[in-house]
Protein backbone atom coordinates (compact mmCIF):
# COMPACT_ATOMS: atom_id res chain seq x y z
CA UNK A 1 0.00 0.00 0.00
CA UNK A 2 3.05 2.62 0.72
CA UNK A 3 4.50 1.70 -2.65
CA UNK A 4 1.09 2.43 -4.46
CA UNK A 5 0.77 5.38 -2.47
CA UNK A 6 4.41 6.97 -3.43
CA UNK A 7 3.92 6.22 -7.01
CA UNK A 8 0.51 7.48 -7.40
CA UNK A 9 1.78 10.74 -6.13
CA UNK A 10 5.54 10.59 -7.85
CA UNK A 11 3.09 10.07 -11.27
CA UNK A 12 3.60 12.63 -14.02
CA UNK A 13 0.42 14.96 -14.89
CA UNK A 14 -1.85 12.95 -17.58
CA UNK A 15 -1.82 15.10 -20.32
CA UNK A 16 -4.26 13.96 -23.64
CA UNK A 17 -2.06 12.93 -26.77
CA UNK A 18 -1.67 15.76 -29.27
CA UNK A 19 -1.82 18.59 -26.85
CA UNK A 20 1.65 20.60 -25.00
CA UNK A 21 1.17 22.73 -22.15
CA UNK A 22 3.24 26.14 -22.65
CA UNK A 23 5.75 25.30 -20.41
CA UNK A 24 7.69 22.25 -21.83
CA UNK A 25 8.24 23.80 -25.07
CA UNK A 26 11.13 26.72 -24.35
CA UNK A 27 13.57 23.88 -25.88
CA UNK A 28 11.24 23.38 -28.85
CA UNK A 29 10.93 27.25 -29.59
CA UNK A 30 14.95 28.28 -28.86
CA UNK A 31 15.64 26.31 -31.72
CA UNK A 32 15.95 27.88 -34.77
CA UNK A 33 14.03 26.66 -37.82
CA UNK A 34 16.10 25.64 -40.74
CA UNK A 35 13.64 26.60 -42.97
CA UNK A 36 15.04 25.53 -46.87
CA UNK A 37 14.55 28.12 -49.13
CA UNK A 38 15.83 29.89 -52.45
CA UNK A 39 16.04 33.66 -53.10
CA UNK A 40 13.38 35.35 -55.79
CA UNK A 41 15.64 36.75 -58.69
CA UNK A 42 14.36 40.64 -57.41
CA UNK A 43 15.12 42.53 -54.36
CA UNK A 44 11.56 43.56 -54.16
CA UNK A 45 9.95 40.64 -53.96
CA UNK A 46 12.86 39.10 -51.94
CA UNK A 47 12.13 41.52 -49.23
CA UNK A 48 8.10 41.22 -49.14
CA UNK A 49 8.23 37.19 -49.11
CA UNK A 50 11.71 35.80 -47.60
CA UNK A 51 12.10 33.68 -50.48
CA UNK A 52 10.73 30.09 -51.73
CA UNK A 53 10.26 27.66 -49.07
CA UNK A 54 9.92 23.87 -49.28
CA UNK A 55 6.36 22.62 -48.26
CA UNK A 56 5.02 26.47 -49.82
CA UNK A 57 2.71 26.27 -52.56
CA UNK A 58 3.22 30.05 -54.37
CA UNK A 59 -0.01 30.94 -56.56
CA UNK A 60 0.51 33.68 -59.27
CA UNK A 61 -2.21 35.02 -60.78
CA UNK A 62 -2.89 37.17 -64.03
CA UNK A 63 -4.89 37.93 -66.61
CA UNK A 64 -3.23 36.31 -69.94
CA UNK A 65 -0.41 38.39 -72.04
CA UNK A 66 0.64 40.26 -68.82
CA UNK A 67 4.47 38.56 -69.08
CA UNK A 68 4.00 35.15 -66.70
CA UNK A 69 5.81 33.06 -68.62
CA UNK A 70 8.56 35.69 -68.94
CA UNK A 71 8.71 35.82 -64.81
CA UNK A 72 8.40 32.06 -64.47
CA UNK A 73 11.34 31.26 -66.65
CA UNK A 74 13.91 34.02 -64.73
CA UNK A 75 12.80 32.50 -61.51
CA UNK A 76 13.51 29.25 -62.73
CA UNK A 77 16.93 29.98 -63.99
CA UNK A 78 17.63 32.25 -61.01
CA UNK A 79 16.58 29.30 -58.78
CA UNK A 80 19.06 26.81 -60.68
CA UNK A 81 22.05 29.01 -60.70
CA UNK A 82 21.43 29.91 -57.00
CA UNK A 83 20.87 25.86 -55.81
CA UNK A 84 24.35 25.05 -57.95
CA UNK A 85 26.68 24.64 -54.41
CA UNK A 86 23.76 22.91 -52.35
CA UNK A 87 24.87 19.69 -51.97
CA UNK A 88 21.67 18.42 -51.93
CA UNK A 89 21.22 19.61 -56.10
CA UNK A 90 17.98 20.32 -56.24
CA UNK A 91 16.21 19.74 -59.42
CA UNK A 92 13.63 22.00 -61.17
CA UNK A 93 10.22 20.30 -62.52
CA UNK A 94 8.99 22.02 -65.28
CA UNK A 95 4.74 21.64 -66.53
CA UNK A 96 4.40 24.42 -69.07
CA UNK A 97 0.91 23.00 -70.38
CA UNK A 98 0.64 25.76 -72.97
CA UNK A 99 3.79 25.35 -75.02
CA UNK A 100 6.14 22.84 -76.51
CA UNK A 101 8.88 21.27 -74.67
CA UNK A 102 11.50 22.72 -77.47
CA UNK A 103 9.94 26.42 -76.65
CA UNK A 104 10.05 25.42 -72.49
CA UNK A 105 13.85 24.62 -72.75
CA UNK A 106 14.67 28.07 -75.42
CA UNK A 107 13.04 30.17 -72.68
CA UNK A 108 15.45 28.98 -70.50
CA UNK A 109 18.15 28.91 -72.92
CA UNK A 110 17.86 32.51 -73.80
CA UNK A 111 18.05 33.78 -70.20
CA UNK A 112 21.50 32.37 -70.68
CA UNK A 113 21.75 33.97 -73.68
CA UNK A 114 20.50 37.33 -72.97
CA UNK A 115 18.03 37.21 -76.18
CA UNK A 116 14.86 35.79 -77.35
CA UNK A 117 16.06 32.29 -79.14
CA UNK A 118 12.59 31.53 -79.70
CA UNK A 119 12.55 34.32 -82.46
CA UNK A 120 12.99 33.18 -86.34
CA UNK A 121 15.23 36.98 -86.55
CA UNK A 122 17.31 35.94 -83.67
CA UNK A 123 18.02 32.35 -84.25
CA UNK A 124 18.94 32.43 -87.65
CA UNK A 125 21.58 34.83 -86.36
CA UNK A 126 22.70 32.28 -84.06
CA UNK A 127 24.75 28.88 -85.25
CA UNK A 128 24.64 25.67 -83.85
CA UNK A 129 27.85 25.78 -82.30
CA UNK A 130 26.46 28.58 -80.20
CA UNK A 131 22.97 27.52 -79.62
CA UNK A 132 24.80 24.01 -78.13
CA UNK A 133 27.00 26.26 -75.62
CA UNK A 134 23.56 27.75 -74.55
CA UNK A 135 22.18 24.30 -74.26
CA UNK A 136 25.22 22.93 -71.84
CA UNK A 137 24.98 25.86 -69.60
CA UNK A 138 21.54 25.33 -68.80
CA UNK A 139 19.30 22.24 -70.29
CA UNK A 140 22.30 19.99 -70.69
CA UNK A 141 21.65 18.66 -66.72
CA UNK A 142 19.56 15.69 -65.17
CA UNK A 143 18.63 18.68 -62.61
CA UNK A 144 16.06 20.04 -65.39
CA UNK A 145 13.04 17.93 -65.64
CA UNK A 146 10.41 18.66 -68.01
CA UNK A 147 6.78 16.99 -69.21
CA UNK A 148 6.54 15.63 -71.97
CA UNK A 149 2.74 16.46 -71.68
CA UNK A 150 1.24 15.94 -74.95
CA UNK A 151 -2.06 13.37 -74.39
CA UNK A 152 -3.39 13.25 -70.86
CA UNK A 153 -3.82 16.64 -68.82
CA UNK A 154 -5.68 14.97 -65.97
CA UNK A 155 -5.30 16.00 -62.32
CA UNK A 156 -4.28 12.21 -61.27
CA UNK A 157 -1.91 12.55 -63.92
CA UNK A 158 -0.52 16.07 -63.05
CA UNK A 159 -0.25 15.35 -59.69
CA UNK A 160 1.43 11.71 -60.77
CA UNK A 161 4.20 13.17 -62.61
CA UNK A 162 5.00 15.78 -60.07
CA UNK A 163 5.53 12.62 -57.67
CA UNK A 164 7.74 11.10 -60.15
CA UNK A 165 9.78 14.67 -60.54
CA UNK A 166 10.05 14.96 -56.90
CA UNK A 167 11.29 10.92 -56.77
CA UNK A 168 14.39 12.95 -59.42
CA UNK A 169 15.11 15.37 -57.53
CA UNK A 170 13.35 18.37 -58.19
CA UNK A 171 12.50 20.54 -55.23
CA UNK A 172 10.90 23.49 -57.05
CA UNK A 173 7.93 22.29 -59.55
CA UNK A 174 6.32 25.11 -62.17
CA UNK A 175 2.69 23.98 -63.13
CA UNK A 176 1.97 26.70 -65.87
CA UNK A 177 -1.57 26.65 -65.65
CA UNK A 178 -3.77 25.20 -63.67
CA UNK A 179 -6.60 26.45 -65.49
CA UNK A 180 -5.87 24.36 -68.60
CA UNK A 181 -5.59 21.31 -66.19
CA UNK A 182 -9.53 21.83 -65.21
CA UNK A 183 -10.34 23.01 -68.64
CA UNK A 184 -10.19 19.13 -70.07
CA UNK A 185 -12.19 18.19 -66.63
CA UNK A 186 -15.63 17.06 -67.38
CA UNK A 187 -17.68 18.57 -64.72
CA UNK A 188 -17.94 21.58 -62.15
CA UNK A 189 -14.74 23.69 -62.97
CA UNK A 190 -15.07 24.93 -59.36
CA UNK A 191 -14.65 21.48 -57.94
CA UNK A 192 -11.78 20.64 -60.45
CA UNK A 193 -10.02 23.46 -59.07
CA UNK A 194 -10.42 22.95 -55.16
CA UNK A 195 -9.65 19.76 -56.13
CA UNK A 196 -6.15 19.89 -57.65
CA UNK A 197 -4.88 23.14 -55.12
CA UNK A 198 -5.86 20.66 -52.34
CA UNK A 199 -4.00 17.90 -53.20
CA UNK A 200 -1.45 20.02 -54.44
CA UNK A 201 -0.59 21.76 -51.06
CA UNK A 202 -1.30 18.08 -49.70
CA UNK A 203 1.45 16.73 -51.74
CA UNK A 204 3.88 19.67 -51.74
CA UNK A 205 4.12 19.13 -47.53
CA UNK A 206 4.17 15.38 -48.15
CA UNK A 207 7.17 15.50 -50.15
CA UNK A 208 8.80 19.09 -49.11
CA UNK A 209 8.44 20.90 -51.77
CA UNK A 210 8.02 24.21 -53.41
CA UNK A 211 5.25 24.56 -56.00
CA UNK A 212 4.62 27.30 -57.67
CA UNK A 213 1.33 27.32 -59.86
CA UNK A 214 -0.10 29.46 -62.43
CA UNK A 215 -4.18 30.51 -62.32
CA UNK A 216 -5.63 32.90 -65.05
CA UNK A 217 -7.55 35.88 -63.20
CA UNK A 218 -11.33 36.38 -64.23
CA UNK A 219 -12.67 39.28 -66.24
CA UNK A 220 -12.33 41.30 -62.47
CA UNK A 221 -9.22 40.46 -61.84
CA UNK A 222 -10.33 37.94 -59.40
CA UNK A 223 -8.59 34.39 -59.20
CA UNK A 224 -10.60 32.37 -61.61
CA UNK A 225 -13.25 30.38 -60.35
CA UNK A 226 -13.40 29.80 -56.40
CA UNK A 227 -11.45 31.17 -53.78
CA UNK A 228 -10.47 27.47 -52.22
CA UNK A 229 -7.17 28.42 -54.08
CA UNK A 230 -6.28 31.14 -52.57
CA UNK A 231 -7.04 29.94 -49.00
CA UNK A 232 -4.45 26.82 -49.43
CA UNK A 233 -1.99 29.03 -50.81
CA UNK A 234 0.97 30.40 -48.66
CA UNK A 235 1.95 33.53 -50.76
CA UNK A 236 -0.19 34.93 -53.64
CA UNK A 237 1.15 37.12 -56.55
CA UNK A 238 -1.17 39.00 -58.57
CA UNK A 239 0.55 40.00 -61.96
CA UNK A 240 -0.53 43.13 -63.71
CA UNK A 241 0.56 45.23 -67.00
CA UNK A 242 -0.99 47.91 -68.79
CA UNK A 243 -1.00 45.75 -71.98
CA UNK A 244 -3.04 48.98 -74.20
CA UNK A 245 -1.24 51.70 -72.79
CA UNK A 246 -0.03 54.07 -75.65
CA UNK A 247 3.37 54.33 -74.11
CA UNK A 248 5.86 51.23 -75.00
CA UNK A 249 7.76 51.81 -71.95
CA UNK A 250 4.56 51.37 -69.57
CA UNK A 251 3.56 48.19 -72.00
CA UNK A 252 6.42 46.40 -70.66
CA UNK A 253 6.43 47.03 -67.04
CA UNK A 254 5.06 44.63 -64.90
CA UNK A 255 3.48 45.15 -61.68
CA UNK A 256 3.79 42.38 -59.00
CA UNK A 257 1.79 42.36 -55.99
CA UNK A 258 1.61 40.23 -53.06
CA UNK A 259 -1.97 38.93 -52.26
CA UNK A 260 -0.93 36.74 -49.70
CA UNK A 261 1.34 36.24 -47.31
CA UNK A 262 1.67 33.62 -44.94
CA UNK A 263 4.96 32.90 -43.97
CA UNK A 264 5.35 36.64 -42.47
CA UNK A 265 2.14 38.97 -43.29
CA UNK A 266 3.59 41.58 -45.81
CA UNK A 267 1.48 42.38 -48.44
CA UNK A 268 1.61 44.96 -51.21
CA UNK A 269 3.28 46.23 -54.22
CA UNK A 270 6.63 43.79 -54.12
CA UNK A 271 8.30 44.98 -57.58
CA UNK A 272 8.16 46.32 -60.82
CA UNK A 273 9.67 44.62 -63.73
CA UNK A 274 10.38 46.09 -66.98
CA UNK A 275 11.10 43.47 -69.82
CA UNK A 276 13.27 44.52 -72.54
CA UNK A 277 12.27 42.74 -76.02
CA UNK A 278 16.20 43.25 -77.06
CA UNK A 279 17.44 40.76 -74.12
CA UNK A 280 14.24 38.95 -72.98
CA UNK A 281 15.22 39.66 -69.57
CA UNK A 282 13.71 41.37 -66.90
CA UNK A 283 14.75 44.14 -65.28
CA UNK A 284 13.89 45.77 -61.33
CA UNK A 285 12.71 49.21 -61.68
CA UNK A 286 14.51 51.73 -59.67
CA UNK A 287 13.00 54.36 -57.04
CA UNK A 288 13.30 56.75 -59.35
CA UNK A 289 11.24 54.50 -62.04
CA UNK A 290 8.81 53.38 -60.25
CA UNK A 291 7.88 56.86 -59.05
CA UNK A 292 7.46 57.87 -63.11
CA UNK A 293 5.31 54.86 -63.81
């Protein structure tokens, strides 16, 4: 009886699985997350988001013709170059459902390049000797995966081959767009698209991840369909370009906003590219330029 009698009182509090009390969890808090994570190519946006986490799914939004694909592809290369030392070499998944696989990899090529390969004027200028150097600095690598997504668009699919991408290598994963994935969806395009930003976010923390997906806006600028995407997402950019604007300089600035913003609450104007048709790169506005536009 004096043995039961010590232990029942030497017995730790019963606390219910799942739930810490406050005070056990100072060694938990005073350790530093290593949060993994790649720099945006801008300053701008750099400063308004922290970067591009694993386990993040990034939504950009815009209406089409606004310069997406022209973002997507410097981010990609930026996120490449910048992952080169990390010795876990992250890969790069690419699902550009809107263009050829030849066009996905000459984007890429002629941020290497510093001009638009994907034009007749400009390639014929350009021999094969050349267009192969391009090619080894940037496609030539099993660190560049890319769908070969001619036939089947299905979300099962989609989310199938980002699994095998992921099973590669690749870290970061472009879906460029997920309205074309819901588009060939018989049924509710609503549902398709809760559907697919669901079990992408599901997936994306599953595997630790970054995914960054494309959604066209509606006719008021609204992301297009249901706002279930927007709720899973961690950060949000809206894209935006005066696209009939009778000055060529304000035609080919970009504005890009942050919607959303989990990870640490900053929202707003992040930065303002301008892309020059010479180089097909984009370029950060200044102060001083972004005050004139």
């Amino acid at each position: 009886q004096a043995q039961f009698i010590k232990e029942w009182f030497q017995a730790p509090v019963f606390t219910p699985s799942g739930l810490k009390l406050g005070k056990n969890m100072w060694e938990e808090i005073k350790t530093p997350k290593n949060l993994k994570s790649v720099s945006y190519p801008w300053a701008g946006l750099q400063k308004k988001t922290y970067g591009i986490r694993y386990s993040e799914v990034v939504i950009v939004t815009a209406e089409t013709g606004v310069g997406k694909s022209s973002i997507l592809r410097e981010i990609e290369h930026h996120v490449l170059k910048e992952t080169l030392d990390d010795p876990e070499k992250p890969g790069v998944g690419l699902l550009h459902l809107e263009e050829s696989n030849s066009d996905t990899a000459l984007g890429l090529m002629s941020i290497t390049a510093n001009k638009p390969l994907h034009l007749p004027d400009v390639r014929e200028l350009v021999d094969e000797k050349e267009l192969r150097e391009y090619y080894d600095k940037t496609i030539n690598t099993d660190r560049i995966v890319v769908w070969d997504h001619f036939g089947s668009n299905s979300i099962h699919e989609v989310l199938s081959k980002i699994r095998h991408m992921a099973n590669l290598g690749c870290k970061y994963i472009i879906v460029d767009h997920l309205s074309i994935i819901v588009s060939d969806q018989a049924g509710d395009e609503r549902k398709a698209l809760d559907e697919i930003a669901t079990k992408l976010k599901t997936i994306c923390m599953e595997l630790s991840i970054a995914v960054i997906a494309v959604i066209h806006q509606n006719r008021n600028g609204q992301i297009r369909g249901t706002a279930g995407v927007e709720q899973l997402a961690n950060i949000v950019l809206k894209l935006f370009r005066e696209t009939e604007s009778a000055s060529e300089w304000r035609r080919n600035v970009t504005k890009v906003s942050v919607q959303k913003n989990r990870f640490c609450g900053i929202t707003g104007p992040g930065v303002y590219l301008f892309y020059d048709p010479i180089t097909a790169r984009l370029s950060e506005l200044t102060d001083d330029e972004i005050k004139a536009y």
